[in-house]
Every structure is written in structure tokens, then in C-alpha cells.
Protein backbone atom coordinates (compact mmCIF):
# COMPACT_ATOMS: atom_id res chain seq x y z
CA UNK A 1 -63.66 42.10 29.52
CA UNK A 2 -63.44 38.63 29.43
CA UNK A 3 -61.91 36.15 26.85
CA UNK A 4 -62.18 32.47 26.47
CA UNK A 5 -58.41 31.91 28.00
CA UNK A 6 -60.23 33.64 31.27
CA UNK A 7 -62.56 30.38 31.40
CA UNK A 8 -59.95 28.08 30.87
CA UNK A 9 -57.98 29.60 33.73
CA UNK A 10 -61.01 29.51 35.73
CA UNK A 11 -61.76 25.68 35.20
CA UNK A 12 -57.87 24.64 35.92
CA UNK A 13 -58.55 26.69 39.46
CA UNK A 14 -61.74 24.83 40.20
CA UNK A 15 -59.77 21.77 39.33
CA UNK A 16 -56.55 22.11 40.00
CA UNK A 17 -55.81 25.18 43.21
CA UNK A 18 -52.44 24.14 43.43
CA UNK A 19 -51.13 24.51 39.63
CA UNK A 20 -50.34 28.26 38.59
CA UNK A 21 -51.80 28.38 35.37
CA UNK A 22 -49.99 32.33 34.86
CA UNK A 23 -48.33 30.61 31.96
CA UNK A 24 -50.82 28.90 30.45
CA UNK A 25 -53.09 32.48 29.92
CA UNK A 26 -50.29 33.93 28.57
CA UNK A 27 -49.10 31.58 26.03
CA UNK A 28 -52.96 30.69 25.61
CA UNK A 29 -53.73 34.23 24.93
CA UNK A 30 -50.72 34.54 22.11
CA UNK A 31 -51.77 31.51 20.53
CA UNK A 32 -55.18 32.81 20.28
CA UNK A 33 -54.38 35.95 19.41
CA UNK A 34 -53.16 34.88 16.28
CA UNK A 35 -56.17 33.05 15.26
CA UNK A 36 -57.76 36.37 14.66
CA UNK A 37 -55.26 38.23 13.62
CA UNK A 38 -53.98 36.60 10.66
CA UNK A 39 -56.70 36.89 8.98
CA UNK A 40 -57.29 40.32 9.13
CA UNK A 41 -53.42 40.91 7.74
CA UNK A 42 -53.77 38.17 4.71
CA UNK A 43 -57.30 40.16 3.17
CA UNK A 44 -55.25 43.87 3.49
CA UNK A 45 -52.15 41.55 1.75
CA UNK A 46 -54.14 40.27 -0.65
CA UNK A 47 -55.97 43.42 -1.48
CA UNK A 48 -53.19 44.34 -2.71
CA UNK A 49 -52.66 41.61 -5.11
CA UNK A 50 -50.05 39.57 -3.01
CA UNK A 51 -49.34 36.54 -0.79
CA UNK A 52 -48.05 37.17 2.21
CA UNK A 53 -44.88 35.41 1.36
CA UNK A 54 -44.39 38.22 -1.92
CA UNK A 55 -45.21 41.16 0.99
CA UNK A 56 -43.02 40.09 2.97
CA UNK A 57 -39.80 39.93 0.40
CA UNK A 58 -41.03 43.04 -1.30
CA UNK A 59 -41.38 45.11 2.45
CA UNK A 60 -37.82 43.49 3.13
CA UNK A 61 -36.72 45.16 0.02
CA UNK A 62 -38.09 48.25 0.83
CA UNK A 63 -37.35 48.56 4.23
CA UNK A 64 -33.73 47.87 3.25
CA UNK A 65 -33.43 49.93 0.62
CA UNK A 66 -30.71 48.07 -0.60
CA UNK A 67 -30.70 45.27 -2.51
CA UNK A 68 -29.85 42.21 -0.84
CA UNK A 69 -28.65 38.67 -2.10
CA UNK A 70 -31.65 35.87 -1.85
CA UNK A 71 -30.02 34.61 1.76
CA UNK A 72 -30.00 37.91 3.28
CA UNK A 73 -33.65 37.77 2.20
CA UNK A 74 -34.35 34.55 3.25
CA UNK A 75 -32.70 35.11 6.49
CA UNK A 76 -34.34 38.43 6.77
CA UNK A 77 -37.94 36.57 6.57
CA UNK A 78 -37.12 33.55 7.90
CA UNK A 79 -38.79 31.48 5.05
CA UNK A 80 -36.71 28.67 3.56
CA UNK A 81 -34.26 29.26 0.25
CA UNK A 82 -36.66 27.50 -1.77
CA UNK A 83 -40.02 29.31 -0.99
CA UNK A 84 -37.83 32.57 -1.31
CA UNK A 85 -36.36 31.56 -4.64
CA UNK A 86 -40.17 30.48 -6.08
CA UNK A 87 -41.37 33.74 -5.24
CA UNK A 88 -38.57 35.88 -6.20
CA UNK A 89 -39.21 34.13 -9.81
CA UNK A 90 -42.73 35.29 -10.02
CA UNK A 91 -41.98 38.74 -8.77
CA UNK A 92 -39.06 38.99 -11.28
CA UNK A 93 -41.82 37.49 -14.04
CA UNK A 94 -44.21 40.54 -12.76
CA UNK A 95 -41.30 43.38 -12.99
CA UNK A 96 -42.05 44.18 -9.40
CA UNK A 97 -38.05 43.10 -8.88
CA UNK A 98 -35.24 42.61 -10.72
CA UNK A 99 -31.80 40.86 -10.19
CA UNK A 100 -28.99 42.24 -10.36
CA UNK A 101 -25.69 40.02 -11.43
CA UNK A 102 -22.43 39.81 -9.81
CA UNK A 103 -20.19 41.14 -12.19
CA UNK A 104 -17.29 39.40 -10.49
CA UNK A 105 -19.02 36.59 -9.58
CA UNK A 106 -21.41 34.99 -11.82
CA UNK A 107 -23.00 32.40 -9.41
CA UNK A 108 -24.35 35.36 -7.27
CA UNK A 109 -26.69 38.13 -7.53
CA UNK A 110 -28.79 41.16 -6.05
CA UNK A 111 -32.25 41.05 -5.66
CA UNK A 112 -33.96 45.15 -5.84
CA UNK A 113 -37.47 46.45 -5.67
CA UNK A 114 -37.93 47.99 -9.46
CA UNK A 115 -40.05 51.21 -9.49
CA UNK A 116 -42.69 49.56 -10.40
CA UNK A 117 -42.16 47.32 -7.45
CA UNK A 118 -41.86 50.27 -5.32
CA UNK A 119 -45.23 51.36 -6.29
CA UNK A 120 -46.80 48.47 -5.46
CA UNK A 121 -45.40 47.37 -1.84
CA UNK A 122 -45.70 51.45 -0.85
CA UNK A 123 -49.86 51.43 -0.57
CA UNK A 124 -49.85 47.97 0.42
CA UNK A 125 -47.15 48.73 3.61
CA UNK A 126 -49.33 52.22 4.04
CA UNK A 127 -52.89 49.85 4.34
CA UNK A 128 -50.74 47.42 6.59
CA UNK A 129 -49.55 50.10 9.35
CA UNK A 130 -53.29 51.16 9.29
CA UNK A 131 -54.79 47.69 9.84
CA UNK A 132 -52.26 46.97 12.40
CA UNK A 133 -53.27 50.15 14.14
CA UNK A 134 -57.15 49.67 14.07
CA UNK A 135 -56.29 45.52 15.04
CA UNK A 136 -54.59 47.42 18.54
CA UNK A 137 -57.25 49.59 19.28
CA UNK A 138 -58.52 48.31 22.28
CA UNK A 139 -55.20 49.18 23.86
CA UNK A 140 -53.70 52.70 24.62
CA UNK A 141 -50.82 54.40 23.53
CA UNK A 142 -48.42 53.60 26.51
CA UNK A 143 -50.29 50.27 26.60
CA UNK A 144 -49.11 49.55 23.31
CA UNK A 145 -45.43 51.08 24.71
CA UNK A 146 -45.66 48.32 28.12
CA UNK A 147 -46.87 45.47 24.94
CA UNK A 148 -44.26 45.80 22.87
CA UNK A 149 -41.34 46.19 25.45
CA UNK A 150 -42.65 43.15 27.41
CA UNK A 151 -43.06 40.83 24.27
CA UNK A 152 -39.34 42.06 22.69
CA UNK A 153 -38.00 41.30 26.25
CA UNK A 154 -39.67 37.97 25.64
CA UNK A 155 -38.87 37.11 22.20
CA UNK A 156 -35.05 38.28 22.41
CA UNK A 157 -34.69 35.31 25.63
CA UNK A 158 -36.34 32.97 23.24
CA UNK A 159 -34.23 33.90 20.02
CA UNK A 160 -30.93 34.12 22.50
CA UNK A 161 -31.38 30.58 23.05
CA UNK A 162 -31.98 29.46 19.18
């Protein structure tokens, strides 16, 4: 099957013989890929009553199942302090977390998923896996094996040099 990338590709050849254009369909194909698949992940988000920004801190949470201070959150996400901070006030406002203060030192605290919290990010992280799943259909299981090796491979030279 063909994708729009492929024509691109094709026109650089007719073009351009000389230039290897490899990197170009890759990186091409990435970029594009995202373009669809964002929006399938915000409607199963916000389905669920939640920006993707509030999923992400409350999966964090979860997945930690600890509670961690806002940096370790913000760090964990890679959003800035302040979008973190915004957010973790409106899910503290909605009970769906709850800080938890330093009793040594008063300038820090916590941040925890409350049960109510815990309620709400489980289904939501349940309809996620399942959208992610039927987004990766095309592919098979040891393609999806080959995929994700190849693109942590990638991603860990890129982060290495950050």
C-alpha cells in the first residue's frame, strides 16, 4: 500500500537521482503519522472527561503508584512547571488528587491519585491501550516487536544527546 510520503519520494527521484531521500520517508512518515493519530487519542481522552494534559498527570500517578512531588511529575511528562501546577489545581478542585504536605518541610508536597481519582484514570487508561491497539492494526505482532525496538533504538540516540 501506498502513502503520500511514497509520492514525495517518487518526485525527489524523478528530480533529484542523486539525493537519497531514505531519510526524508522516514522522518516524513513520523511526522505524518502523527497527524492522524492524535486525534484519535484526544476523542478516547476526552471521552473520558479529560485533557490530555490531566491524562497524562493522572496515568503518571497511576503508573507510579506513588505519589510524586510536582517536578517528578513535570519531569515525568515533560510539560513545563506551570502547565503542571494549573492542572494539578483543577484536579485537586475535582478530588481526582490530593496533596499531600511535607511535614518537615512546609514549602514541599506530594501529589497522589485519590480513589476517586483512581476510578477515573483506570477506564480511561483501559479505553487508551484498546485504541492504541486497534490504531496498530495494520501491523503484526512481531511487526509491532521490530517497530518498537527500532524507534526506542532511535529515540534513546536522540535523548542521549539532549
Amino acid at each position: 500500500m501506498s502513502d503520500h510520503v511514497t509520492k514525495i519520494l517518487n518526485q525527489w527521484a524523478n528530480v533529484r537521482p542523486d539525493l537519497d531521500c531514505t531519510p526524508m520517508g522516514i522522518i516524513g512518515r513520523v511526522g505524518r503519522l502523527e497527524k492522524f493519530l492524535s486525534p484519535e487519542i484526544e476523542k478516547v481522552i476526552s471521552d473520558h472527561n479529560m485533557s490530555r494534559i490531566e491524562f497524562d498527570l493522572m496515568a503518571t500517578l497511576r503508573r507510579s503508584d506513588t505519589p510524586l512531588t510536582p517536578t517528578e511529575l513535570y519531569k515525568a511528562t515533560l510539560l513545563s512547571s506551570g502547565a503542571v501546577s494549573v492542572k494539578l489545581d483543577k484536579l485537586v478542585t475535582q478530588g481526582w488528587v490530593e496533596r499531600l504536605h511535607n511535614e518537615t518541610d512546609r514549602r514541599s508536597c506530594r501529589v497522589a491519585l485519590t480513589q476517586l481519582g483512581k476510578e477515573i484514570i483506570d477506564p480511561a487508561v483501559n479505553a487508551h491501550v484498546t485504541n492504541q491497539k486497534k490504531l496498530l492494526d495494520s501491523l503484526t505482532a512481531e511487526e509491532h516487536e521490530v517497530l518498537g525496538n527500532l524507534l526506542g533504538k532511535w529515540l534513546g540516540d536522540l535523548e542521549s544527546k539532549h
